[in-house]
Protein backbone atom coordinates (compact mmCIF):
# COMPACT_ATOMS: atom_id res chain seq x y z
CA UNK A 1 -35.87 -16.45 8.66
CA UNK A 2 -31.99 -16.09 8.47
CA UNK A 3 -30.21 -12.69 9.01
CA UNK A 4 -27.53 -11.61 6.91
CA UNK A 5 -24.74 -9.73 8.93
CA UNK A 6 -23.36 -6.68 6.87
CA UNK A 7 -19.65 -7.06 7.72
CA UNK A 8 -17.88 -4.01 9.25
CA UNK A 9 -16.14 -1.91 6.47
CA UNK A 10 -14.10 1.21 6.79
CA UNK A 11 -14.97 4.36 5.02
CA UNK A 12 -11.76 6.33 3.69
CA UNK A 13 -11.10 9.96 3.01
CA UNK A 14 -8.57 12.62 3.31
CA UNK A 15 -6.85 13.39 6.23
CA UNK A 16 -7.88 16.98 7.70
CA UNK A 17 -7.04 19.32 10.31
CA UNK A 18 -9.87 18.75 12.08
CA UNK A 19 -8.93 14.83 12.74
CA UNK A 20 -5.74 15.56 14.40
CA UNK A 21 -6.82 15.72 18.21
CA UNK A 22 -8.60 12.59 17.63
CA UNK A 23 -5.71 11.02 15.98
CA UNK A 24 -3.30 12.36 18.58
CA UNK A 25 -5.58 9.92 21.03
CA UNK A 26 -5.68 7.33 18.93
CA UNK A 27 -2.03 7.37 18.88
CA UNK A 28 -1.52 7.34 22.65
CA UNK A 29 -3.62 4.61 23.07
CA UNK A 30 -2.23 2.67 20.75
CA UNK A 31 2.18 3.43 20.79
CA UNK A 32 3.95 3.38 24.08
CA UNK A 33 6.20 6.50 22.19
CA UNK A 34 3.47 8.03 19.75
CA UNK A 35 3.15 10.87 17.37
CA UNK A 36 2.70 14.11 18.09
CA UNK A 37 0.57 16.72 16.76
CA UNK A 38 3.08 18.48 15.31
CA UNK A 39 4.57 15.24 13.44
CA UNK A 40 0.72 15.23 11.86
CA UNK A 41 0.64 18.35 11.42
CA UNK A 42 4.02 18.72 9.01
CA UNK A 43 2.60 15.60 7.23
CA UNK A 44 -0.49 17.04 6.22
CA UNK A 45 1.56 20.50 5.49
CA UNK A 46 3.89 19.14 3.21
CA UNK A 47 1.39 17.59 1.21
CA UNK A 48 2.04 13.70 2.25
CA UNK A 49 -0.85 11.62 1.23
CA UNK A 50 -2.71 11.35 4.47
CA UNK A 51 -5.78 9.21 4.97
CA UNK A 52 -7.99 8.56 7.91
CA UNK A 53 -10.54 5.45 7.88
CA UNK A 54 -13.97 5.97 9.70
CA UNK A 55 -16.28 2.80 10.91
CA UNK A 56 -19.69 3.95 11.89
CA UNK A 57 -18.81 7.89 12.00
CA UNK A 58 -15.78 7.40 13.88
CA UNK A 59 -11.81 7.23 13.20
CA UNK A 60 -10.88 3.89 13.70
CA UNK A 61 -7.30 4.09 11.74
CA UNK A 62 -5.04 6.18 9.47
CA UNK A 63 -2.53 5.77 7.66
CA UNK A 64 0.46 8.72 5.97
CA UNK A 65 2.71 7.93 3.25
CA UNK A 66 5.45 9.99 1.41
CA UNK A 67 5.05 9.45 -2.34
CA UNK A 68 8.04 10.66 -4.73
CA UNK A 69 9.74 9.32 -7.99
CA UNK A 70 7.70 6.21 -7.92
CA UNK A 71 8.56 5.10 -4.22
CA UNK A 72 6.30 5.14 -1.34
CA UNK A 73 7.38 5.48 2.14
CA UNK A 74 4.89 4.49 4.70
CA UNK A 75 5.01 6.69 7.64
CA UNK A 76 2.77 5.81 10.10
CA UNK A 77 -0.17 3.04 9.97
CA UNK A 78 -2.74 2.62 13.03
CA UNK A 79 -5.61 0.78 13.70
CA UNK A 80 -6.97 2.04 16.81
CA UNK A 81 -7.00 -0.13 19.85
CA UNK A 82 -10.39 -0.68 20.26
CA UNK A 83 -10.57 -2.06 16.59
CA UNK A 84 -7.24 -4.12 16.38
CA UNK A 85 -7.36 -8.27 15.90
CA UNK A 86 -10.50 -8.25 13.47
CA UNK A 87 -8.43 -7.70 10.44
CA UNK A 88 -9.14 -4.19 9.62
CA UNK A 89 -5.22 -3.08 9.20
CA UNK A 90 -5.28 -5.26 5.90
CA UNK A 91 -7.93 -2.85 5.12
CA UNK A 92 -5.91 -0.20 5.45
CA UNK A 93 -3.05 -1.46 3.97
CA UNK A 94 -5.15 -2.54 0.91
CA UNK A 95 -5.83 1.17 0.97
CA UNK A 96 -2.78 2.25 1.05
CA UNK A 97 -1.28 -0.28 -1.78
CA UNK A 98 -4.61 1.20 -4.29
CA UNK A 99 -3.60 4.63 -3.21
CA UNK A 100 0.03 3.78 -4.20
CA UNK A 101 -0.55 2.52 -7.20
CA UNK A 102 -2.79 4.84 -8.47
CA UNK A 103 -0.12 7.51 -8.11
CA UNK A 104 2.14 4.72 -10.45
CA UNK A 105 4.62 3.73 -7.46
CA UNK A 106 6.47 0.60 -7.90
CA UNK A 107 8.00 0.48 -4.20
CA UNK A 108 6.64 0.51 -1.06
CA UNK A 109 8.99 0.74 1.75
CA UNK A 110 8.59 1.07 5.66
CA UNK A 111 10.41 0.48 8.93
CA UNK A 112 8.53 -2.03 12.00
CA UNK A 113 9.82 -2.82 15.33
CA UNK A 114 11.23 -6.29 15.14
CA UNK A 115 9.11 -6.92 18.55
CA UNK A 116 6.24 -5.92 16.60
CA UNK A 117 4.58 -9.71 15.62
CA UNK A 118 1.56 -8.28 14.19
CA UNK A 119 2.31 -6.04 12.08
CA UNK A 120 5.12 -8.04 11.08
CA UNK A 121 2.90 -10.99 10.31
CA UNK A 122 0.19 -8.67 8.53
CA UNK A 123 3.17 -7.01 6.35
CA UNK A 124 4.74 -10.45 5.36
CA UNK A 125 1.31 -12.19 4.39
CA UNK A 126 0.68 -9.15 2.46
CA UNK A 127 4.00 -9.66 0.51
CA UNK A 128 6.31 -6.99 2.01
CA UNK A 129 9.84 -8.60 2.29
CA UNK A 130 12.55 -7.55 5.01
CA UNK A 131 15.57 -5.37 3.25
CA UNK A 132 17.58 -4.44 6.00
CA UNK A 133 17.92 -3.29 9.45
CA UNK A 134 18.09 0.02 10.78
CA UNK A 135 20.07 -0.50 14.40
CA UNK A 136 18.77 2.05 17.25
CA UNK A 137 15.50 3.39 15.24
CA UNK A 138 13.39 3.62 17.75
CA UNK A 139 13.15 4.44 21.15
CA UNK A 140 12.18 2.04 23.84
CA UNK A 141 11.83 1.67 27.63
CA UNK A 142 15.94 0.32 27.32
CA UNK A 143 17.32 2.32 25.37
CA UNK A 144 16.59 2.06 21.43
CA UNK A 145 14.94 -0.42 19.35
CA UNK A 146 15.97 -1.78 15.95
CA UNK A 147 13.80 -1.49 12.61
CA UNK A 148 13.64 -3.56 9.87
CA UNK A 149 13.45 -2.15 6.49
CA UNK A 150 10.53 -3.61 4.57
CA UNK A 151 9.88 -3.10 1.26
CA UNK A 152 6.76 -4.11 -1.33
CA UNK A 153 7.41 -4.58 -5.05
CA UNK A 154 4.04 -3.21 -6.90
């Protein structure tokens, strides 16, 4: 007898006020300079497309994006910590491209830490090419960081 193993897939839906404490945690755990619950908060107020991702009943990632004259501006994208190296922030990012597409966007554009490999690495394989460079974007333990500017053609 051979078991089949159902693999691990996220379930999506709308970003609510009642997910923000839980993604306020997620968001410590996972940034050493994270979000606030006010910066969720205005997202979901001014009507940004907002999405959380649940795996077994719980939030596992999320995602915001700003959607206007056929651009997309990806805000924030987080797989929580506990859940990170097993390939679920394609997922998301699949999620995000369907969502953007669906809404007839032909850009996608975002800013990443350049010391952020992953993320990096998941954005390039997933065709997102580096623009330009924002100089002091972030802030960081010295100081500020640099972005780069990464956009996706759809």
């Amino acid at each position: 007898m051979s078991a089949v193993l159902k693999p691990l897939e996220f379930d999506f839906r709308p970003m609510t006020r009642d997910d923000l404490e839980a993604l306020v945690r997620i968001e410590r755990a996972a940034y050493p300079y994270p979000w606030t619950l006010g910066n969720f908060r205005d997202c979901l107020d001014a009507g940004y497309s907002c999405w959380v991702a649940e795996l077994d009943g719980q939030l596992a990632g999320y995602w915001i994006m700003m959607l206007a004259v056929g651009e997309g501006h990806i805000l924030n994208c987080c797989v929580a910590p506990a859940w990170q190296g097993r390939g679920f922030g394609r997922h998301l990012v699949d999620h995000l491209v369907d969502t953007a597409r669906a809404h007839n966007t032909g850009f996608l554009f975002l800013e990443v830490r350049p010391s952020n490999a992953a993320a990096l690495g998941l954005y390039r394989s997933m065709g997102f090419e580096t623009i330009g460079l924002r100089r002091g974007y972030y802030p960081a333990d010295q100081g500020q960081e640099d972005a780069f500017v990464m956009r996706l053609d759809l």
